[in-house]
PDB file of N, CA and C in Angstrom:
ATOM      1  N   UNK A   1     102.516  -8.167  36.644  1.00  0.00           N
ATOM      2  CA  UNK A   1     102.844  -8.256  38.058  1.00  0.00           C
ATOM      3  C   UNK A   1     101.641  -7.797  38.885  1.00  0.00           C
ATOM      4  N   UNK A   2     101.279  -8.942  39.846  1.00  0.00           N
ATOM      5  CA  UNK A   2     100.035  -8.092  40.374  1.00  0.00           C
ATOM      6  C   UNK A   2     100.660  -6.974  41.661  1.00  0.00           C
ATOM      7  N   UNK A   3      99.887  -5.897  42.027  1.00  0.00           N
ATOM      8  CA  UNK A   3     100.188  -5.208  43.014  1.00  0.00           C
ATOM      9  C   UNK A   3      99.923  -5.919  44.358  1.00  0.00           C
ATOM     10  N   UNK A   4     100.928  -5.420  45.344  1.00  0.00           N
ATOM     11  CA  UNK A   4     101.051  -5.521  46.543  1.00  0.00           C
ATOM     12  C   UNK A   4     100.382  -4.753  47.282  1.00  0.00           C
ATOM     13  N   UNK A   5      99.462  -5.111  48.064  1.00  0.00           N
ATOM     14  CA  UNK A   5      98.488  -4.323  49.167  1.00  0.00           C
ATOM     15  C   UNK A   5      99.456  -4.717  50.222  1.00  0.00           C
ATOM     16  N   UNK A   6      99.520  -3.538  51.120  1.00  0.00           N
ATOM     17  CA  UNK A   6      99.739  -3.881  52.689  1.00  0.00           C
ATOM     18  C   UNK A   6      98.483  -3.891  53.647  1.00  0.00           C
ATOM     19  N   UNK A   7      97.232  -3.998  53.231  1.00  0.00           N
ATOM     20  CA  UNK A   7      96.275  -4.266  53.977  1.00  0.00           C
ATOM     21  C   UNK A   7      94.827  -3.522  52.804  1.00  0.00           C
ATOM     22  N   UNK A   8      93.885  -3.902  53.665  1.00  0.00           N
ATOM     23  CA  UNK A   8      92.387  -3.540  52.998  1.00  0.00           C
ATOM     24  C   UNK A   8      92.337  -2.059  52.420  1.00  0.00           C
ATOM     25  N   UNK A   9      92.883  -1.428  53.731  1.00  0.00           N
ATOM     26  CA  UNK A   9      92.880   0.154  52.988  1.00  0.00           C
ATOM     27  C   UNK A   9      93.678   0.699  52.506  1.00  0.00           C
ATOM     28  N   UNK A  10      95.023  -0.165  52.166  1.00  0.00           N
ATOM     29  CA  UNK A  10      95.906   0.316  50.786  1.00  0.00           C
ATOM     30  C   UNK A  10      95.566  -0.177  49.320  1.00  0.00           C
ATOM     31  N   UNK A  11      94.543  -1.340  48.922  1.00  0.00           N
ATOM     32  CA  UNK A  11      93.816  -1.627  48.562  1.00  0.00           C
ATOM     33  C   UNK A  11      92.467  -0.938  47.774  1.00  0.00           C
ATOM     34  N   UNK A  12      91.272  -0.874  48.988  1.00  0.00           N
ATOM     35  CA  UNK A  12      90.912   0.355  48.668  1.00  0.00           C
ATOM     36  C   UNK A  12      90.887   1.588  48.068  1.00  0.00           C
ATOM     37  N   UNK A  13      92.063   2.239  48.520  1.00  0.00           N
ATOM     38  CA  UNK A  13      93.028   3.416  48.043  1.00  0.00           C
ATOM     39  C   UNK A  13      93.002   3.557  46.891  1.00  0.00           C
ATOM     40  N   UNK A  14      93.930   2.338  46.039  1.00  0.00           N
ATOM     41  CA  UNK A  14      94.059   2.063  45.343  1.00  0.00           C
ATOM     42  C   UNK A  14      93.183   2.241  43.964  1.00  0.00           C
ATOM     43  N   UNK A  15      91.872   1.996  44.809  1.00  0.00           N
ATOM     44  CA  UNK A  15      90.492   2.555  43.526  1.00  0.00           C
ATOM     45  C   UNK A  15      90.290   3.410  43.764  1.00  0.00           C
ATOM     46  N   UNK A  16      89.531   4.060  45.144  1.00  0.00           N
ATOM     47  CA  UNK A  16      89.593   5.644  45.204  1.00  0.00           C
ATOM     48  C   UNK A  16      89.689   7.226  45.499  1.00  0.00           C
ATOM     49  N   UNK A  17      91.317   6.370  45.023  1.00  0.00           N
ATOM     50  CA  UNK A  17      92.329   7.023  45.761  1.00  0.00           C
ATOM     51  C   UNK A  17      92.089   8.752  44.948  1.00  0.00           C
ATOM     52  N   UNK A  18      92.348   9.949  45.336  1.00  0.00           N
ATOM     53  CA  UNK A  18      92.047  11.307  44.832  1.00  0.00           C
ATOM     54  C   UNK A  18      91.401  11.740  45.348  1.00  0.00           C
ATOM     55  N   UNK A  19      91.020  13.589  45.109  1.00  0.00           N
ATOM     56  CA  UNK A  19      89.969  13.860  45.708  1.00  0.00           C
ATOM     57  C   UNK A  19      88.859  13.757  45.190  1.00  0.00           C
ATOM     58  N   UNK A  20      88.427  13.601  44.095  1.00  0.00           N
ATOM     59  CA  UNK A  20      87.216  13.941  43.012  1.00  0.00           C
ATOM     60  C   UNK A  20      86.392  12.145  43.400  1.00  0.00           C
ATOM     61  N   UNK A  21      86.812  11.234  43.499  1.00  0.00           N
ATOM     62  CA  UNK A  21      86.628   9.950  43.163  1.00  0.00           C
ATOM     63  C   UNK A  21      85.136   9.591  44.494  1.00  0.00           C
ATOM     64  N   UNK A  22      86.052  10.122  45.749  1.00  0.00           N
ATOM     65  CA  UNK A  22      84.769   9.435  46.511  1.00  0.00           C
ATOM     66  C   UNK A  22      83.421  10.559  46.589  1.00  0.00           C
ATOM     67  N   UNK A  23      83.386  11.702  45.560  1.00  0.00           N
ATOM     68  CA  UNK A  23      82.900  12.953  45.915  1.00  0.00           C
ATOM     69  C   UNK A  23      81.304  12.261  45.168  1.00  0.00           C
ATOM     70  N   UNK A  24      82.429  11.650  43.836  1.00  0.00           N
ATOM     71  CA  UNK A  24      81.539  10.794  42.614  1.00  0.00           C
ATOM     72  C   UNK A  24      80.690   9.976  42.896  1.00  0.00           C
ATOM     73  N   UNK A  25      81.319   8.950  43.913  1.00  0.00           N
ATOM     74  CA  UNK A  25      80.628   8.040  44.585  1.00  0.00           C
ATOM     75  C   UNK A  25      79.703   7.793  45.354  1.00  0.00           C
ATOM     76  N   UNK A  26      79.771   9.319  46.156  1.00  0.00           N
ATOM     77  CA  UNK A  26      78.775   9.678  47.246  1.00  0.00           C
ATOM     78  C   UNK A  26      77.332  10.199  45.790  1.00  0.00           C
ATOM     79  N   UNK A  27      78.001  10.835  45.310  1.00  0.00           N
ATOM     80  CA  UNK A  27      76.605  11.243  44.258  1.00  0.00           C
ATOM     81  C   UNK A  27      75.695  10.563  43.570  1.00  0.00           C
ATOM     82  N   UNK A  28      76.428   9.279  43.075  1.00  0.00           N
ATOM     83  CA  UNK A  28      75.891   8.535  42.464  1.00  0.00           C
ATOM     84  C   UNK A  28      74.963   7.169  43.141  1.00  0.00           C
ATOM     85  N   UNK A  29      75.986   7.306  44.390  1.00  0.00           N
ATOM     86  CA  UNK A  29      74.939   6.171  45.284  1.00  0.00           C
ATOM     87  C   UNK A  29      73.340   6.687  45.710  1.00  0.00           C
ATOM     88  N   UNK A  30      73.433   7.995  45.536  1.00  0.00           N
ATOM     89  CA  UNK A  30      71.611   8.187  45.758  1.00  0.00           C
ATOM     90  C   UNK A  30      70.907   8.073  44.530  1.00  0.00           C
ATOM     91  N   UNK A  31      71.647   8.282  43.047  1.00  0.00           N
ATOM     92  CA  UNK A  31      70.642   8.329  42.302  1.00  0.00           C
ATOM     93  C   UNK A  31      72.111   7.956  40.500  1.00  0.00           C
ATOM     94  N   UNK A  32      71.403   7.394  39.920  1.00  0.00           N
ATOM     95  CA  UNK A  32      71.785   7.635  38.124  1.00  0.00           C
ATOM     96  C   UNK A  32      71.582   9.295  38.047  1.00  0.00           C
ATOM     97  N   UNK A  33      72.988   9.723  37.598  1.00  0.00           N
ATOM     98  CA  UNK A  33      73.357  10.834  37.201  1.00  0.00           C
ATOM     99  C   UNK A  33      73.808  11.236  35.428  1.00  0.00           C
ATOM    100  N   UNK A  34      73.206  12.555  35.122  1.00  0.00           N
ATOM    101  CA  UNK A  34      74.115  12.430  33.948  1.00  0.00           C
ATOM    102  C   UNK A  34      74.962  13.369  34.051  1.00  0.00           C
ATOM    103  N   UNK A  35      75.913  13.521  33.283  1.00  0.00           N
ATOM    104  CA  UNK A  35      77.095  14.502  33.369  1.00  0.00           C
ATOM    105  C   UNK A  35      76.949  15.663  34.008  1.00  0.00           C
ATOM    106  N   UNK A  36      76.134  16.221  33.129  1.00  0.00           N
ATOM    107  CA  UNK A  36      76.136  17.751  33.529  1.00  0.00           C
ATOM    108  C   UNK A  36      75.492  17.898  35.146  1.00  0.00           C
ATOM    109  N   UNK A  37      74.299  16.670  35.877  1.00  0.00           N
ATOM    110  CA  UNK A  37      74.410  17.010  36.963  1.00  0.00           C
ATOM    111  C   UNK A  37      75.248  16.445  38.103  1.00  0.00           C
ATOM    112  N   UNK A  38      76.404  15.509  37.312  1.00  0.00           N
ATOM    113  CA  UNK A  38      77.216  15.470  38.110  1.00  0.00           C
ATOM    114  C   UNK A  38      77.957  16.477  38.296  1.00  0.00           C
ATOM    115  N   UNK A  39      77.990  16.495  37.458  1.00  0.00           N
ATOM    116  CA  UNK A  39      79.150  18.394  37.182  1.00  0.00           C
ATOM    117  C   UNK A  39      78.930  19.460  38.087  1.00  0.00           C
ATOM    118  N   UNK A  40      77.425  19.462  38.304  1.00  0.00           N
ATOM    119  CA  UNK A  40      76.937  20.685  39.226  1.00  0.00           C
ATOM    120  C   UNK A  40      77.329  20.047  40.409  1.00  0.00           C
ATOM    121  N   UNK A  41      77.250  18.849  41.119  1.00  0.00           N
ATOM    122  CA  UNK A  41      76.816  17.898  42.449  1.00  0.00           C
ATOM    123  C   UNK A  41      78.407  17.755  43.049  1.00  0.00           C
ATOM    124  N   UNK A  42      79.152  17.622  41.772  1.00  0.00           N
ATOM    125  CA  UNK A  42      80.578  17.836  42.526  1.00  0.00           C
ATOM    126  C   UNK A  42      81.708  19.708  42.205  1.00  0.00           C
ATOM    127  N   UNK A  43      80.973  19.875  43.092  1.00  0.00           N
ATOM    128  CA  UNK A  43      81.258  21.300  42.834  1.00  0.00           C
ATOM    129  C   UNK A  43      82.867  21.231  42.957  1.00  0.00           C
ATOM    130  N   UNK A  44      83.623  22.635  41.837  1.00  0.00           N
ATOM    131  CA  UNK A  44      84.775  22.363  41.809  1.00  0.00           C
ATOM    132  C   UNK A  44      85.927  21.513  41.070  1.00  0.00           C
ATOM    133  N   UNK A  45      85.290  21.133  40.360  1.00  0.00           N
ATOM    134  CA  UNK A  45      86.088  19.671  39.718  1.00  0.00           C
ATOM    135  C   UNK A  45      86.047  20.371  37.744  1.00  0.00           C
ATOM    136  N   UNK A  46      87.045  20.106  37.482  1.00  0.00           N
ATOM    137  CA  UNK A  46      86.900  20.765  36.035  1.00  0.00           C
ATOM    138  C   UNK A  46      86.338  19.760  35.241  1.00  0.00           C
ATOM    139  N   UNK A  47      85.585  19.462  34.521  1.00  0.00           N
ATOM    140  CA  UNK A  47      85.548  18.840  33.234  1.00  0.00           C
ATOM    141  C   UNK A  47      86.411  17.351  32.675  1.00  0.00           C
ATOM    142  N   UNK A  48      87.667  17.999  32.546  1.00  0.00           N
ATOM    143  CA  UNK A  48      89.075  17.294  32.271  1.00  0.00           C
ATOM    144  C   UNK A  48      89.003  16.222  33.139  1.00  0.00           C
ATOM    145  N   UNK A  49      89.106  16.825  34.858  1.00  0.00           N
ATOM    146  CA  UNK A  49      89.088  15.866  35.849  1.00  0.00           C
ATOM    147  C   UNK A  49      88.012  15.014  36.201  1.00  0.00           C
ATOM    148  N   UNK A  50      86.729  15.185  35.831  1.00  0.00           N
ATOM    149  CA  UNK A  50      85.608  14.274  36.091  1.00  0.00           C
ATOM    150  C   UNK A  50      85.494  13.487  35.153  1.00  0.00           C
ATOM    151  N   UNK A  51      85.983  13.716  34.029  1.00  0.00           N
ATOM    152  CA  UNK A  51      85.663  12.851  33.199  1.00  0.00           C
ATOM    153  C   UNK A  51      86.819  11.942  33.015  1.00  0.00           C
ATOM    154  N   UNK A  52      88.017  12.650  33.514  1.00  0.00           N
ATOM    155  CA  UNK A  52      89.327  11.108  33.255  1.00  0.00           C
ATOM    156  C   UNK A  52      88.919  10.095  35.024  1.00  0.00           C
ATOM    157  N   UNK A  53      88.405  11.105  35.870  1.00  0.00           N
ATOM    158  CA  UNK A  53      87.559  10.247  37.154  1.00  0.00           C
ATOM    159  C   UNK A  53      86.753   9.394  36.919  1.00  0.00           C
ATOM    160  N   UNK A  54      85.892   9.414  35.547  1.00  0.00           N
ATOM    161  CA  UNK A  54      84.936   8.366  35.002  1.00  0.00           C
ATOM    162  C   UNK A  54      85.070   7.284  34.729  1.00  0.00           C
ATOM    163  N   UNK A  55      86.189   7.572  34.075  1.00  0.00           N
ATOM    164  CA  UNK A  55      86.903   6.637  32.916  1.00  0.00           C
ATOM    165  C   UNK A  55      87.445   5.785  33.981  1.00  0.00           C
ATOM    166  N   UNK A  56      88.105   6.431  34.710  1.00  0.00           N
ATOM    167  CA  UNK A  56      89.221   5.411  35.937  1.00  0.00           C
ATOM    168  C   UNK A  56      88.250   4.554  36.506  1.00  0.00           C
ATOM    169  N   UNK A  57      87.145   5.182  37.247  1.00  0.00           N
ATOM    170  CA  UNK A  57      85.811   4.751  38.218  1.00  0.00           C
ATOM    171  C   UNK A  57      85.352   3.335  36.699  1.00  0.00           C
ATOM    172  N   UNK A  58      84.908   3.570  36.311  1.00  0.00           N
ATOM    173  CA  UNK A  58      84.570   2.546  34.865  1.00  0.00           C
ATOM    174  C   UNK A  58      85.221   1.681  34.526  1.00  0.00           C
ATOM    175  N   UNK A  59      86.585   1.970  34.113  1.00  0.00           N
ATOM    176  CA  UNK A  59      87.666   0.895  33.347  1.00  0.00           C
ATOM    177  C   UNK A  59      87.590  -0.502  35.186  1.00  0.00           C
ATOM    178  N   UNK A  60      87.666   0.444  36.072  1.00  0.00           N
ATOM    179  CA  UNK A  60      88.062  -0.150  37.772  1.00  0.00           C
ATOM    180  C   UNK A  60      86.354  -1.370  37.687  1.00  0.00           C
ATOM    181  N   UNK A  61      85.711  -1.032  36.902  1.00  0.00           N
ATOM    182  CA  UNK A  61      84.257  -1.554  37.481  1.00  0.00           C
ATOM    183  C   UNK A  61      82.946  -0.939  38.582  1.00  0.00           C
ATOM    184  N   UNK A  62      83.705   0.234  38.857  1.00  0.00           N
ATOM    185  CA  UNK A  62      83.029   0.513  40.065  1.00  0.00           C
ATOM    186  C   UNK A  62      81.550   1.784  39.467  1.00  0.00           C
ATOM    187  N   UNK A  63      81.638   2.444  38.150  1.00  0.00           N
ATOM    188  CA  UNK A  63      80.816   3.367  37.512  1.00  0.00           C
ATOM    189  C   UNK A  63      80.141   2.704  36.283  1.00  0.00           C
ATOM    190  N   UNK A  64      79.158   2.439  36.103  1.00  0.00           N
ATOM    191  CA  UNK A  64      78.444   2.105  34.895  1.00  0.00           C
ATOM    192  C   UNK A  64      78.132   3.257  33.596  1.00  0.00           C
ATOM    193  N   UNK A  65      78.584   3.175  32.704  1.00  0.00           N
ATOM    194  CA  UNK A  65      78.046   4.733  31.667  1.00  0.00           C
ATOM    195  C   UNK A  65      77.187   4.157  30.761  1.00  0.00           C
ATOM    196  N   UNK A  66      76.152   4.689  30.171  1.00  0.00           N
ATOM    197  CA  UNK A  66      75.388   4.016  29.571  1.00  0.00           C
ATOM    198  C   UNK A  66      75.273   5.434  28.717  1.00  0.00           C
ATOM    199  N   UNK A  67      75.309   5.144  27.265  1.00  0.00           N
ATOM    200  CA  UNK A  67      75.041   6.111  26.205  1.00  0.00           C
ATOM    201  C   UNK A  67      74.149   5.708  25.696  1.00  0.00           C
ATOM    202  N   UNK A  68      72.974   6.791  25.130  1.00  0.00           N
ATOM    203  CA  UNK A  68      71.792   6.378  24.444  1.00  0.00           C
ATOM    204  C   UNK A  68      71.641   6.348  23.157  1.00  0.00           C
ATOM    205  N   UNK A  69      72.802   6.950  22.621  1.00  0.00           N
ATOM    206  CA  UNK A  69      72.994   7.061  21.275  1.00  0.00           C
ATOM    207  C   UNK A  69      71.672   8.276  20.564  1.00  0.00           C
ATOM    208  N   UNK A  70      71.565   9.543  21.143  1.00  0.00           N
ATOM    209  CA  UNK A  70      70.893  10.124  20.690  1.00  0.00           C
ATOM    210  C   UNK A  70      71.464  11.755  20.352  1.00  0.00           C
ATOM    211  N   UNK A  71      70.270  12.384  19.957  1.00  0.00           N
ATOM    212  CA  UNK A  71      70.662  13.465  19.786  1.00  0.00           C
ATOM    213  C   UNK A  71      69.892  14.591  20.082  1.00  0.00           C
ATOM    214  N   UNK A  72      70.052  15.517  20.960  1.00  0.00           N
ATOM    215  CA  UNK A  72      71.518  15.393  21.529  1.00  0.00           C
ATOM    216  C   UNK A  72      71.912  13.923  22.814  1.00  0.00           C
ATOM    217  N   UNK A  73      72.756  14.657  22.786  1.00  0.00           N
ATOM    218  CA  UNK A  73      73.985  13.039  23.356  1.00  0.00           C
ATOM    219  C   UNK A  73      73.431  12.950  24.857  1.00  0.00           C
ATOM    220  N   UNK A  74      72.731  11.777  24.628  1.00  0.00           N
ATOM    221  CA  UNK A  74      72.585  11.330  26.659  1.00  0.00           C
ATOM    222  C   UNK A  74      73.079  10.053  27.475  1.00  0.00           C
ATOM    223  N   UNK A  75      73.746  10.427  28.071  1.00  0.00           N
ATOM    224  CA  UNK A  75      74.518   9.558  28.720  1.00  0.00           C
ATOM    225  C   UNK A  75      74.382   9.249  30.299  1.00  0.00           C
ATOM    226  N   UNK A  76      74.377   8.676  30.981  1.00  0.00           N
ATOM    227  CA  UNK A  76      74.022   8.089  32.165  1.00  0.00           C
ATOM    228  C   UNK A  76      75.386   7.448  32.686  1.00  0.00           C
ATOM    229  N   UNK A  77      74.975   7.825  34.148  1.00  0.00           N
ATOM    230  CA  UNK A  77      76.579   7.067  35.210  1.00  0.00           C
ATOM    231  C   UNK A  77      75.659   6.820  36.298  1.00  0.00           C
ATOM    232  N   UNK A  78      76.086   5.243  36.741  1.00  0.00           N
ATOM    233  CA  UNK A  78      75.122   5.109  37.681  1.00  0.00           C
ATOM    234  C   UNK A  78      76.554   4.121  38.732  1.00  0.00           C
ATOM    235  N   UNK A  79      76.145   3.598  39.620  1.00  0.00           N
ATOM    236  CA  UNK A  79      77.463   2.567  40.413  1.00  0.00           C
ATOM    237  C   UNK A  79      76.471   0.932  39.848  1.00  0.00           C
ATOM    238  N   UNK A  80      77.898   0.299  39.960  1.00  0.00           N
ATOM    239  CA  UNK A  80      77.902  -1.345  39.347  1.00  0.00           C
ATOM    240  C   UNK A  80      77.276  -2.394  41.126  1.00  0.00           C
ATOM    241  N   UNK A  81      77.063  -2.892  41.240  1.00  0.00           N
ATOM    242  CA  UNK A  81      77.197  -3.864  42.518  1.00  0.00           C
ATOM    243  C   UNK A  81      78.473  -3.064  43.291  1.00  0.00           C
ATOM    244  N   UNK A  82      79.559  -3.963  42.352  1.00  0.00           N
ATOM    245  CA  UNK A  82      80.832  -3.519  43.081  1.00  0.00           C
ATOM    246  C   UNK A  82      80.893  -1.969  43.480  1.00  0.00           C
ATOM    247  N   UNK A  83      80.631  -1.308  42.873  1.00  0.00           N
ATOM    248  CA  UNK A  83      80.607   0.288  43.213  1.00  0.00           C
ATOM    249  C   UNK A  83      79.369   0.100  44.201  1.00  0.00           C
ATOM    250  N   UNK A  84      78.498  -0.165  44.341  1.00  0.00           N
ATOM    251  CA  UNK A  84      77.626   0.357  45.350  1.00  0.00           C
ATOM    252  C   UNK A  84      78.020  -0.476  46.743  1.00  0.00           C
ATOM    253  N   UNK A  85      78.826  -0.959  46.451  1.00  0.00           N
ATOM    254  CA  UNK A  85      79.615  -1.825  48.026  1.00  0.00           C
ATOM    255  C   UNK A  85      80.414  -0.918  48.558  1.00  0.00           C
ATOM    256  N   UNK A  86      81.511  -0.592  47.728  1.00  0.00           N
ATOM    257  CA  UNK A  86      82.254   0.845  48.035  1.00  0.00           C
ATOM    258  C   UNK A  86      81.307   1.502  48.259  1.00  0.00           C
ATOM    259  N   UNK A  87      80.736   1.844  47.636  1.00  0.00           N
ATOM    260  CA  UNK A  87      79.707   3.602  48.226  1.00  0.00           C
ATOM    261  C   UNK A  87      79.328   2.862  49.626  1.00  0.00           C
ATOM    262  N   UNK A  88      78.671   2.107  49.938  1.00  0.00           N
ATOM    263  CA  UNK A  88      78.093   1.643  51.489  1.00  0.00           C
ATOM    264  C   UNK A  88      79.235   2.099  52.384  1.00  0.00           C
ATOM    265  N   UNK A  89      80.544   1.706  52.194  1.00  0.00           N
ATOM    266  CA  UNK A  89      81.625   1.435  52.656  1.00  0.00           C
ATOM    267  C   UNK A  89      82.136   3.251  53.222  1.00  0.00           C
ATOM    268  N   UNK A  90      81.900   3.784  52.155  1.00  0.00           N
ATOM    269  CA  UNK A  90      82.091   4.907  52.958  1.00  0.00           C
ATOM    270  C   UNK A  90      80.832   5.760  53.478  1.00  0.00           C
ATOM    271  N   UNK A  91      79.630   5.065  54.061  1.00  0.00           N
ATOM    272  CA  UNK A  91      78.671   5.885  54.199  1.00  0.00           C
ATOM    273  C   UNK A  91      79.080   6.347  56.095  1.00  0.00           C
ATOM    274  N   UNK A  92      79.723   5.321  56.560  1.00  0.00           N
ATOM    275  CA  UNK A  92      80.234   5.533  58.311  1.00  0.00           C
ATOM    276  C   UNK A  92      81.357   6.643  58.149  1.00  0.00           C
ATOM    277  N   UNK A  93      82.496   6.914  56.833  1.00  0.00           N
ATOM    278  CA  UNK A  93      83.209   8.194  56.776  1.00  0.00           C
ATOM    279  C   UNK A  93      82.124   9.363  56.809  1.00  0.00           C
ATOM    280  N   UNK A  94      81.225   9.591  56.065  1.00  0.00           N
ATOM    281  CA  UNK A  94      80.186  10.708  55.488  1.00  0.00           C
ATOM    282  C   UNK A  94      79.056  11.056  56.863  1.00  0.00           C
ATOM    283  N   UNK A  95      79.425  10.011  57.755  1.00  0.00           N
ATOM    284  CA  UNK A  95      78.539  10.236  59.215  1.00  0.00           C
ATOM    285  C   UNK A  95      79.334  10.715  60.086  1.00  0.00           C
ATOM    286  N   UNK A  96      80.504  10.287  60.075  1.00  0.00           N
ATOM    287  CA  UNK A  96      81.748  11.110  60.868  1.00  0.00           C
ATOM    288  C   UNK A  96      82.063  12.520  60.555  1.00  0.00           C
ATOM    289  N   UNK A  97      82.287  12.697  59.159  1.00  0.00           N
ATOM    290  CA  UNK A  97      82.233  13.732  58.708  1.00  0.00           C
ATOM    291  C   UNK A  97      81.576  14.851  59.380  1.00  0.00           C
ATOM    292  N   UNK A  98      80.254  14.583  58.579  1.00  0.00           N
ATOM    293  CA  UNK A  98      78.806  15.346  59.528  1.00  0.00           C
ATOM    294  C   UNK A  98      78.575  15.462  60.809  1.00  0.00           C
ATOM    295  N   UNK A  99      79.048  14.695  61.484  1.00  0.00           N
ATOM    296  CA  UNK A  99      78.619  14.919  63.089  1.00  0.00           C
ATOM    297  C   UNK A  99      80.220  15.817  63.549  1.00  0.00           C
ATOM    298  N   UNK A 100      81.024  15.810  62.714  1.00  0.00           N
ATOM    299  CA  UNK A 100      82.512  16.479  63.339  1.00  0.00           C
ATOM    300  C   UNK A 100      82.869  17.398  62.340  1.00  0.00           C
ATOM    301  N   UNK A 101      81.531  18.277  61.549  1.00  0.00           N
ATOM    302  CA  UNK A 101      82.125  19.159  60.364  1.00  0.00           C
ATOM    303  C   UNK A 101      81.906  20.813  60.992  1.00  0.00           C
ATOM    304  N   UNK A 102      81.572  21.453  62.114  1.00  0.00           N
ATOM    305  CA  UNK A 102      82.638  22.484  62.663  1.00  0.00           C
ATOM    306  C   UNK A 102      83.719  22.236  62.709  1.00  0.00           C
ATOM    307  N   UNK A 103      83.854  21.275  63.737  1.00  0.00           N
ATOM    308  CA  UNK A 103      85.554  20.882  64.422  1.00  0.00           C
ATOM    309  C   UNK A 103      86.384  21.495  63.102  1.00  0.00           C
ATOM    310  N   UNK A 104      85.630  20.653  62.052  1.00  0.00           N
ATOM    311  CA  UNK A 104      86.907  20.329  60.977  1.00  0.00           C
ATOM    312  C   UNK A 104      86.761  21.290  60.177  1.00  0.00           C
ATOM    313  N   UNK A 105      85.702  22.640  60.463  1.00  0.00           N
ATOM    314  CA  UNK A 105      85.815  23.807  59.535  1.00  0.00           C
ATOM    315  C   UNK A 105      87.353  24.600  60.129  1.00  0.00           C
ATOM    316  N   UNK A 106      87.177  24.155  61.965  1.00  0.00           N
ATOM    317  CA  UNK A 106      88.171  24.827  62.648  1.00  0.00           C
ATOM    318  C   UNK A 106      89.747  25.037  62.026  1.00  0.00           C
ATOM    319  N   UNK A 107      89.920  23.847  61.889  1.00  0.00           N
ATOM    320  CA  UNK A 107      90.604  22.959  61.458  1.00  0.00           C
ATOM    321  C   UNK A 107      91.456  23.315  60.385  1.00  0.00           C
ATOM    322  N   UNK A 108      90.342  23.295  59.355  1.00  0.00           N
ATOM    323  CA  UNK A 108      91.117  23.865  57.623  1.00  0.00           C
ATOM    324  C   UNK A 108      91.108  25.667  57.971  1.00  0.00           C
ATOM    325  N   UNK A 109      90.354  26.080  58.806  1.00  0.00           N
ATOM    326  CA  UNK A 109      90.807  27.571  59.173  1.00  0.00           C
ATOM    327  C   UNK A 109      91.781  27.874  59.906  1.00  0.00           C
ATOM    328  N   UNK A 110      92.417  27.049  60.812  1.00  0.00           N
ATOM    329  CA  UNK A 110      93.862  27.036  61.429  1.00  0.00           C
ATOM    330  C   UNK A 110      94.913  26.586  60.125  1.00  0.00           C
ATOM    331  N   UNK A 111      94.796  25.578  59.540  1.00  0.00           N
ATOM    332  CA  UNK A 111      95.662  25.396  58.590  1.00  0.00           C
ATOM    333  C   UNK A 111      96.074  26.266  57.128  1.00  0.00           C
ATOM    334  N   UNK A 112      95.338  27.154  57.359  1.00  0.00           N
ATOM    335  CA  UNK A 112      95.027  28.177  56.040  1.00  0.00           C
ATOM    336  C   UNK A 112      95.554  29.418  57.149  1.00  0.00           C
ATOM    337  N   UNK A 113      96.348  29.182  58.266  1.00  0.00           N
ATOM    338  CA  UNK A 113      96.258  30.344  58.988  1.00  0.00           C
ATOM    339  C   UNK A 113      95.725  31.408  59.438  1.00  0.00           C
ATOM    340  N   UNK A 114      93.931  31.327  59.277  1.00  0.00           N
ATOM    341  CA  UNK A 114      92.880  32.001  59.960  1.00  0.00           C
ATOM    342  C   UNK A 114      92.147  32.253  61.137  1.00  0.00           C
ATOM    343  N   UNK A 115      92.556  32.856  61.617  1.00  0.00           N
ATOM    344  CA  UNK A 115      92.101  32.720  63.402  1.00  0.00           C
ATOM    345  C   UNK A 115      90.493  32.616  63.092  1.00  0.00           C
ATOM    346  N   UNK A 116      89.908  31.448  63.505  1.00  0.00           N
ATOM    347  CA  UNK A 116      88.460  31.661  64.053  1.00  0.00           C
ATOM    348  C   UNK A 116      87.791  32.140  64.799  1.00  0.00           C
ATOM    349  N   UNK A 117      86.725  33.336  64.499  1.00  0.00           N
ATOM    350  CA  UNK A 117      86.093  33.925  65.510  1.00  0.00           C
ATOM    351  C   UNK A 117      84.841  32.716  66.186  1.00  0.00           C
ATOM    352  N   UNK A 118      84.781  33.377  68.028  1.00  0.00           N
ATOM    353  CA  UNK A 118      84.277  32.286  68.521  1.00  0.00           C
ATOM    354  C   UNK A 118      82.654  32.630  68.270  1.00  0.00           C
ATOM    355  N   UNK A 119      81.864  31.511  68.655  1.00  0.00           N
ATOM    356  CA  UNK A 119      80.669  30.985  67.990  1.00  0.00           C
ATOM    357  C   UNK A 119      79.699  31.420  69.229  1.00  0.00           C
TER     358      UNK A 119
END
């Protein structure tokens, strides 16, 4: 049965949808990463979760892994076409972000119930 989108960005979603997924995406669109400095680049993310994030990002088309078959073990994640369309795609979120990331420190400090001292 194929899935039902109700539009582009349920769609979207759909690939990468979570929190870990577009963190991946943003990392990898500047450069081929290997594990361990993805690991550092997405701070926060356990192990377990980046790597079943791989697998999803990969099986979807959107992460390339390339193993070298050596020893020790080196492996490479880089984005496909299709993944580097997505990554473009959210580069206007990652500018919004940045130009509105007090506001939105405010923000998660009101919602965590922290009064902000003023600036």
């Amino acid at each position: 049965m194929t899935p039902s989108f109700t539009c582009g960005l349920d769609a979207a979603l759909a690939v990468i949808g979570g929190k870990w997924k577009p963190l991946i995406l943003f990392h990898l669109a500047h450069d081929t990463r290997r594990y361990g400095e993805l690991k550092r680049a997405v701070t926060g993310v356990s192990d377990k979760m980046l790597i079943q994030q791989l697998k999803e990002l990969q099986a979807d088309g959107v992460v390339q892994r390339v193993d070298y078959q050596t020893i020790p073990p080196r492996v490479e994640y880089s984005l496909t076409d299709f993944g580097i369309s997505l990554a473009d795609s959210l580069a206007p979120l990652c500018a919004w972000g940045g130009a509105h990331i007090r506001e939105i420190e405010k923000i998660m400090l009101a919602r965590q119930g922290t009064v902000a001292t003023k600036e």
